[in-house]
C-alpha atoms as a PDB file:
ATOM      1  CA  UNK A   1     204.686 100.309   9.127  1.00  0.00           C
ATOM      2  CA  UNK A   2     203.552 100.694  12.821  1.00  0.00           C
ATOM      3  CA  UNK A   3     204.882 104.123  14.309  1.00  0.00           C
ATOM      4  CA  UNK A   4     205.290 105.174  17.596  1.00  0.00           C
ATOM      5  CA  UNK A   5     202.124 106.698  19.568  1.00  0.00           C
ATOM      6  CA  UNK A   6     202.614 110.222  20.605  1.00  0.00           C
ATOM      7  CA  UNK A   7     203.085 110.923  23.755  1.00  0.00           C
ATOM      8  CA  UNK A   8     199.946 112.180  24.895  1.00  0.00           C
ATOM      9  CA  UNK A   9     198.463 108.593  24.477  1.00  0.00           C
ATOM     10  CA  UNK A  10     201.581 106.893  25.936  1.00  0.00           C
ATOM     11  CA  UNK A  11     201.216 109.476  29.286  1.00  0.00           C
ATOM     12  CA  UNK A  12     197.376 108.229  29.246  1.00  0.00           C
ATOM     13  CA  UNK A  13     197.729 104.101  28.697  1.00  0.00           C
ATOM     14  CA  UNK A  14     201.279 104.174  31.047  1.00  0.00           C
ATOM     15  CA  UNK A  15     203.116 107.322  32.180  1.00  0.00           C
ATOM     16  CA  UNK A  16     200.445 109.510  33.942  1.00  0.00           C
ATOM     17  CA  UNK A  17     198.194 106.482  34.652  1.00  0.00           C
ATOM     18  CA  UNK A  18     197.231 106.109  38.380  1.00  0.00           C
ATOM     19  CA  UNK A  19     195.634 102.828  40.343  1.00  0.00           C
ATOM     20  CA  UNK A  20     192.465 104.683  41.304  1.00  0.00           C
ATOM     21  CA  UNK A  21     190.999 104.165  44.457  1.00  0.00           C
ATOM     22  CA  UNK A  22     188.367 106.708  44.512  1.00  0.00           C
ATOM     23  CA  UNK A  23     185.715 107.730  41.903  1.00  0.00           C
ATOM     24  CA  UNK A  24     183.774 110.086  40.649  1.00  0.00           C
ATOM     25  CA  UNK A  25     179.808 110.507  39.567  1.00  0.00           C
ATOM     26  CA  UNK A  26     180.619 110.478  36.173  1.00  0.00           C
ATOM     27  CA  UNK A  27     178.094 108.140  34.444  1.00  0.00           C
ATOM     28  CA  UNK A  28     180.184 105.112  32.305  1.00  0.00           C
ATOM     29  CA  UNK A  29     177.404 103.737  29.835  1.00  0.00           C
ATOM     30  CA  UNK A  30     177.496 100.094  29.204  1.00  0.00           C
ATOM     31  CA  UNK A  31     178.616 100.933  25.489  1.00  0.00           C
ATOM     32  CA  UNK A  32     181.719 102.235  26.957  1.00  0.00           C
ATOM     33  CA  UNK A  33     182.723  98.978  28.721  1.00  0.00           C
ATOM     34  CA  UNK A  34     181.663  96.971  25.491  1.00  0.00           C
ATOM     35  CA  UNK A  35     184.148  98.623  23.681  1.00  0.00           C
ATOM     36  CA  UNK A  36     187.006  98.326  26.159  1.00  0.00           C
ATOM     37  CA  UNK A  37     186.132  94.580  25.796  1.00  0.00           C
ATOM     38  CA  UNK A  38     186.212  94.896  21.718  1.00  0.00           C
ATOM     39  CA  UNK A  39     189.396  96.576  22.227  1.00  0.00           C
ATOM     40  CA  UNK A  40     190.991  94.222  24.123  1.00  0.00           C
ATOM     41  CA  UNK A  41     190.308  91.060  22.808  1.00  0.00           C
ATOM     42  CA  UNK A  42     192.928  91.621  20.042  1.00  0.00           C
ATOM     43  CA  UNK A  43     195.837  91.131  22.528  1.00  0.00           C
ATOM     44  CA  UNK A  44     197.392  87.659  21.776  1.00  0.00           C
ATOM     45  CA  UNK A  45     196.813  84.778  23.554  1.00  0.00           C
ATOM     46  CA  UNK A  46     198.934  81.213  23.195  1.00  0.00           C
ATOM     47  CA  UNK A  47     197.676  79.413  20.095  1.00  0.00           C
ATOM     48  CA  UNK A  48     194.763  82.693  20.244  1.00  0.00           C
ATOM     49  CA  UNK A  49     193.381  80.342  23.070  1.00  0.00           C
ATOM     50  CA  UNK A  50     191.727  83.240  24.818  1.00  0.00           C
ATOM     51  CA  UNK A  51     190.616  82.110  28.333  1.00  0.00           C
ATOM     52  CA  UNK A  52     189.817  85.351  29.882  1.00  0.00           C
ATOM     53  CA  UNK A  53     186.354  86.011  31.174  1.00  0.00           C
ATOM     54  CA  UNK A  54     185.197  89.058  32.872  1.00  0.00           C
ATOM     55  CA  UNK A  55     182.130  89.349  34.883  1.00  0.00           C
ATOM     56  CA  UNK A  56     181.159  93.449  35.164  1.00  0.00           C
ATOM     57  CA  UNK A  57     179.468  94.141  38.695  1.00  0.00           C
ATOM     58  CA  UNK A  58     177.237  97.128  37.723  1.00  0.00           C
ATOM     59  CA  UNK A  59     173.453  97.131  39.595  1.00  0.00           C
ATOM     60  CA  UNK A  60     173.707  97.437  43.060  1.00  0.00           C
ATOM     61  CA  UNK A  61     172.107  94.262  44.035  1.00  0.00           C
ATOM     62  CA  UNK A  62     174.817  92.290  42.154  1.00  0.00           C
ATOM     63  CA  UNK A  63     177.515  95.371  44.678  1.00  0.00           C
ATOM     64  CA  UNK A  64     175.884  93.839  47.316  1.00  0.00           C
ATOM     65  CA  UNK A  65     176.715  90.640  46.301  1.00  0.00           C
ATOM     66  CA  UNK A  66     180.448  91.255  46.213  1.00  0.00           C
ATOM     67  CA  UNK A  67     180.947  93.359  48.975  1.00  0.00           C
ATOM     68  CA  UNK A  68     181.009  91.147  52.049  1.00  0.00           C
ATOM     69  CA  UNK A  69     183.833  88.778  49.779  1.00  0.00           C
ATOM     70  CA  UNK A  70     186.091  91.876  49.364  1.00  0.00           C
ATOM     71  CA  UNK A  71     188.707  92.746  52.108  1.00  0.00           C
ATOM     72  CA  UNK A  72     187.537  95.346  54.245  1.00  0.00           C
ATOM     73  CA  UNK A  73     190.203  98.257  52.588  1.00  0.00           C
ATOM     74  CA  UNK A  74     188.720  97.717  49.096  1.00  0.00           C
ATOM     75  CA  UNK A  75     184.790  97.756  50.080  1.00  0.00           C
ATOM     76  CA  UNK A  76     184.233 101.233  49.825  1.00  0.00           C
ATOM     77  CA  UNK A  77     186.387 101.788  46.530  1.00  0.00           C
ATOM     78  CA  UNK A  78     184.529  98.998  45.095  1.00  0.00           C
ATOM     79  CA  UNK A  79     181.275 100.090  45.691  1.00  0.00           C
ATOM     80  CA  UNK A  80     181.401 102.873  44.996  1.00  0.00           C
ATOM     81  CA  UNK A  81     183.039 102.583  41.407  1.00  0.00           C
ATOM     82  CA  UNK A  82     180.473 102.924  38.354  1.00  0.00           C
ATOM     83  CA  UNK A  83     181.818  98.783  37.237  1.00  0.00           C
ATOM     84  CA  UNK A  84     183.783  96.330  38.761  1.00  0.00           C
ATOM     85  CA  UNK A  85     185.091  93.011  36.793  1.00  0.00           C
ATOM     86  CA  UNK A  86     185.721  90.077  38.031  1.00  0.00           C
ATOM     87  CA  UNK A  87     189.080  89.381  35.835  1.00  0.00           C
ATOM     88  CA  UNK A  88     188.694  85.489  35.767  1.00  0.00           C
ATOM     89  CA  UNK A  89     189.546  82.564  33.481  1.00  0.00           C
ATOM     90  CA  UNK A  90     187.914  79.405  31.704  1.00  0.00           C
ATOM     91  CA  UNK A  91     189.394  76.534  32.714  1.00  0.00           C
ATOM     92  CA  UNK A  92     186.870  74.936  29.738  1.00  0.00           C
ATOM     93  CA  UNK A  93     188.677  77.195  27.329  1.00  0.00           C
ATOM     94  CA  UNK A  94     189.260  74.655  25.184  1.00  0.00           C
ATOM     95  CA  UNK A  95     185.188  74.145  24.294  1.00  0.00           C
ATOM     96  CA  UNK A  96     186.147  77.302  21.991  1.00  0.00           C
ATOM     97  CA  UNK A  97     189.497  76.008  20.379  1.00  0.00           C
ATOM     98  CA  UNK A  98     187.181  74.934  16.883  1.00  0.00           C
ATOM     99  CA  UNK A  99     186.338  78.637  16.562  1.00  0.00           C
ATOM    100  CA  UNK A 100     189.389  80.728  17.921  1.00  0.00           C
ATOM    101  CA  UNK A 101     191.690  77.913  15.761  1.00  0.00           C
ATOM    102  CA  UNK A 102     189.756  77.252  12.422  1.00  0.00           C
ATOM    103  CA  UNK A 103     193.057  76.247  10.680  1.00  0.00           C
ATOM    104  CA  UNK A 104     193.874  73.432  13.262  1.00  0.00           C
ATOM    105  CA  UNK A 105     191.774  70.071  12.609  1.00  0.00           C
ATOM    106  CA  UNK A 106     191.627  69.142  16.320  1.00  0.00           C
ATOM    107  CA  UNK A 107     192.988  71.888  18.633  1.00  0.00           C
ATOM    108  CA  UNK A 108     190.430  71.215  21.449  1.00  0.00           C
ATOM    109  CA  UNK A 109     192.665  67.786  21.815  1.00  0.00           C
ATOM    110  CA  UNK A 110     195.786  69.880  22.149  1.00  0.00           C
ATOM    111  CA  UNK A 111     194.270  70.848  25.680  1.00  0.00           C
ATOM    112  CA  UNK A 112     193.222  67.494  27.186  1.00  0.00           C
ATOM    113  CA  UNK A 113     195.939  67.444  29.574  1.00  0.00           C
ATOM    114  CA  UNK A 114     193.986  69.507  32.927  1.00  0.00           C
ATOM    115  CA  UNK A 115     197.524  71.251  34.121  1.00  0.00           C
ATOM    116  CA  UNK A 116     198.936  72.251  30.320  1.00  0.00           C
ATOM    117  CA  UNK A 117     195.040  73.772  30.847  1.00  0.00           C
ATOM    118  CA  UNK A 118     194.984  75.476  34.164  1.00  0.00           C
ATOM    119  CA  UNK A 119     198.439  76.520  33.339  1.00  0.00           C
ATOM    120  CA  UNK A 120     197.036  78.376  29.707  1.00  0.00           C
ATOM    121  CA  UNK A 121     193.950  79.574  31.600  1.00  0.00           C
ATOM    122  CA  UNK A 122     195.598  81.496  34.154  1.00  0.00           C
ATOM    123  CA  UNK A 123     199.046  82.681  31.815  1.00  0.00           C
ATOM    124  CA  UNK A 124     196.593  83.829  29.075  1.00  0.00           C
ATOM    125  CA  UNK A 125     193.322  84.880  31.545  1.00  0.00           C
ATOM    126  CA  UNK A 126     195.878  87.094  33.412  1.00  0.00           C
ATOM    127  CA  UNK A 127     197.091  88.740  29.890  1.00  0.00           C
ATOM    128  CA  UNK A 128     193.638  89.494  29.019  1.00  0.00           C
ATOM    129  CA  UNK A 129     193.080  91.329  32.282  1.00  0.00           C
ATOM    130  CA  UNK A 130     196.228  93.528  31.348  1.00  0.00           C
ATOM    131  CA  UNK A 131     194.942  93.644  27.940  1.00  0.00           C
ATOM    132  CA  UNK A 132     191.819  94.946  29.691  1.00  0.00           C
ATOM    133  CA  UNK A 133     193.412  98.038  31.386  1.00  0.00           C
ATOM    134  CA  UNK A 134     195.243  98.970  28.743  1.00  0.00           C
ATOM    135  CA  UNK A 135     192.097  99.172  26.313  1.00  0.00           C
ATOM    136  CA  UNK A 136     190.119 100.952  29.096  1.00  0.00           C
ATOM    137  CA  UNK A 137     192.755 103.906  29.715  1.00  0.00           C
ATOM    138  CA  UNK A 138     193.141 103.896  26.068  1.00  0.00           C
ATOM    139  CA  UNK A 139     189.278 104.831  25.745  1.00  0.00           C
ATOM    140  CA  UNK A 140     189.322 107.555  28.392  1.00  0.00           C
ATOM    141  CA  UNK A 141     188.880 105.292  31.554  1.00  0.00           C
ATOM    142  CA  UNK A 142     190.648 104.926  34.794  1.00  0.00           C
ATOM    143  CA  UNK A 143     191.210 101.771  36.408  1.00  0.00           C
ATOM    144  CA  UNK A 144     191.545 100.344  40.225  1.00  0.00           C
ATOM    145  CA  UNK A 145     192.829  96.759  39.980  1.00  0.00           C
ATOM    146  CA  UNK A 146     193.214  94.844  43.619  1.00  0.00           C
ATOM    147  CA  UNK A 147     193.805  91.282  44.884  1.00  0.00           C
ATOM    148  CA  UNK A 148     192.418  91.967  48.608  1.00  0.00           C
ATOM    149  CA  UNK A 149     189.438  89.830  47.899  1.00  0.00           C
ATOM    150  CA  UNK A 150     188.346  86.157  48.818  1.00  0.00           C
ATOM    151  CA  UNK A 151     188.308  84.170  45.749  1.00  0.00           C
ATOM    152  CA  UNK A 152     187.158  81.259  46.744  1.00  0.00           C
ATOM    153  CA  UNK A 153     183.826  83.214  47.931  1.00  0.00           C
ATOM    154  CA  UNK A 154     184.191  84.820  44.483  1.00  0.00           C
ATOM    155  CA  UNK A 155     183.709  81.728  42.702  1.00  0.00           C
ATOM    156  CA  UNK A 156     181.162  80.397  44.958  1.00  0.00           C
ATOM    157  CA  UNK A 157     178.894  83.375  44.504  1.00  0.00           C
ATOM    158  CA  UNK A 158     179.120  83.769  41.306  1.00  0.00           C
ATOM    159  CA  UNK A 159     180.480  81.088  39.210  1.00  0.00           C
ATOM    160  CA  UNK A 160     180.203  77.592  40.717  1.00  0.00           C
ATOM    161  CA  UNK A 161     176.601  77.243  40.937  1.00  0.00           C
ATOM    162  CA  UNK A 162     175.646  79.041  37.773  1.00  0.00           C
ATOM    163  CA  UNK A 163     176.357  76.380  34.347  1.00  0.00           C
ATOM    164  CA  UNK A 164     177.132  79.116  32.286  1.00  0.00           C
ATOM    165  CA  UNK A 165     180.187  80.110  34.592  1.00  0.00           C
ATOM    166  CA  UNK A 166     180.817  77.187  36.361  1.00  0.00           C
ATOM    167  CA  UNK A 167     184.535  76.577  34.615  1.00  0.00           C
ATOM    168  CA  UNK A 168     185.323  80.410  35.672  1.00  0.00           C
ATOM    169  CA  UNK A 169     187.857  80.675  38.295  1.00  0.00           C
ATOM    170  CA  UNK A 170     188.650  85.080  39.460  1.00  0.00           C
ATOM    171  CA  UNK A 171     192.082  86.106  39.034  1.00  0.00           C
ATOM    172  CA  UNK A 172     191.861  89.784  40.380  1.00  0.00           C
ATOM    173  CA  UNK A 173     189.283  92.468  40.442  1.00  0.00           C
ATOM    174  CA  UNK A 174     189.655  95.637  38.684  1.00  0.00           C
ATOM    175  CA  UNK A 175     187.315  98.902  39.304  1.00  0.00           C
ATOM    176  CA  UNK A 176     186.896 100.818  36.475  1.00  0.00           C
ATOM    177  CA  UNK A 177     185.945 104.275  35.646  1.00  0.00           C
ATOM    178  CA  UNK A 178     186.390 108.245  36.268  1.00  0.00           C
ATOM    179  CA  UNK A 179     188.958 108.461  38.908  1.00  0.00           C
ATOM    180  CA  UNK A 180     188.771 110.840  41.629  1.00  0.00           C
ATOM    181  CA  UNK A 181     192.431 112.733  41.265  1.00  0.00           C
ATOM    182  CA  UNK A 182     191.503 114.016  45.289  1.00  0.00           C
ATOM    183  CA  UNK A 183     192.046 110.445  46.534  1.00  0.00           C
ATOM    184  CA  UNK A 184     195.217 109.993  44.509  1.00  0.00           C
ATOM    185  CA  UNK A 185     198.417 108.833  46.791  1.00  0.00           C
ATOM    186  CA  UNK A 186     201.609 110.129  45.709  1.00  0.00           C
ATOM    187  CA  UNK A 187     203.002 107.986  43.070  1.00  0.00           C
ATOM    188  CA  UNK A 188     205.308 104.820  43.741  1.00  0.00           C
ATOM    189  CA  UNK A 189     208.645 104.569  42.362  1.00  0.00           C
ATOM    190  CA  UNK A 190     209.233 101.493  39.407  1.00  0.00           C
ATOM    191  CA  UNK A 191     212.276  99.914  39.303  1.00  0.00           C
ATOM    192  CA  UNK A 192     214.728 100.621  36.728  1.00  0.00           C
ATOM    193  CA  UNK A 193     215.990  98.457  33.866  1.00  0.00           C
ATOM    194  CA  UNK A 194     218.995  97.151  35.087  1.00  0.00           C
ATOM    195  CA  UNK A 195     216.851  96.476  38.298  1.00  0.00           C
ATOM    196  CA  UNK A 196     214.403  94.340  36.165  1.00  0.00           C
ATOM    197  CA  UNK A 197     215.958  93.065  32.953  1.00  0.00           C
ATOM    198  CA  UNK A 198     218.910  91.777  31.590  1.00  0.00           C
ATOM    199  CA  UNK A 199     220.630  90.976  28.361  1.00  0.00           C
ATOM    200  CA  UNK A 200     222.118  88.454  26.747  1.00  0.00           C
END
């Protein structure tokens, strides 16, 4: 049976987690992001559907790229973090429905209607971007996800014109790796459950 984590990884993945704004040196090899990808992909998806896609900014040229379509607040952050992703989703996600549902004869079919689509793309593509925070504090990285960014210019630069991407649409951006703990703002408050939930 599962059993609770201890507490030391809960404080990592939730309690002592900050948005990070400002980085350090620190070198993140590509291996590292790899894995936070293998890691998250096992976070369930309607029908295991999974339309997340994530484009990692790394070289500088690609930086350069991006920078003039982020708001001018996040330009600096962004560039200066070891990877960026582009947290987007596939609105062809369906093209994949023979592999991610073997046991279904036709599940590519179950998707033919474009808004039950675009509706699954973005519910599930936005999970996987969660998914993909979690898994990266979980492996020792910190995290910096924004909206503050022109996504229409997003897809334009990177996705429309290229056929392999051309069904991508960006969700958010997230900045990932050692955090700089100088550029840390004191931490917001959460609201509390009776705030946020209710039972029935």
């Amino acid at each position: 049976m599962p059993r609770p984590l201890p507490d030391a990884s809960l404080d990592q993945i939730f309690r002592t987690a900050r948005t990070r704004r400002g980085w350090t040196d620190e070198d993140v090899p590509e291996l590292l992001v790899r894995a936070v990808y293998d890691l998250h992909k096992w976070g369930p998806t309607s029908g295991n559907t999974c339309p997340a896609r994530f484009l990692f900014i790394h070289s500088e040229a690609a930086k350069k790229r991006l920078d003039p379509l982020m708001d001018e607040g996040n330009r600096k952050q962004t560039f200066d973090a070891p990877w960026t992703a582009i947290v987007a989703y596939d609105l062809a996600f369906a093209e994949f429905a023979p592999k991610l549902i073997p046991h279904a004869k036709d599940a590519k079919s179950w998707f033919d209607d474009p808004e039950v689509a675009r509706h699954l793309a973005v519910q599930g593509g936005t999970l996987g971007g969660g998914y993909l925070i979690v898994a990266a504090r979980a492996l020792g990285l910190d995290c910096g996800p924004m909206n503050g960014f022109s996504n229409a210019g997003v897809d334009a630069e990177f996705f429309l014109n290229d056929p392999r991407r051309a069904t991508w649409r960006s969700n958010f951006i997230c900045n990932i790796g050692r955090g700089d703990d100088t550029r840390l703002r004191p931490r917001a408050p959460r609201l509390d459950f009776d705030e946020a939930c209710a039972i029935l």
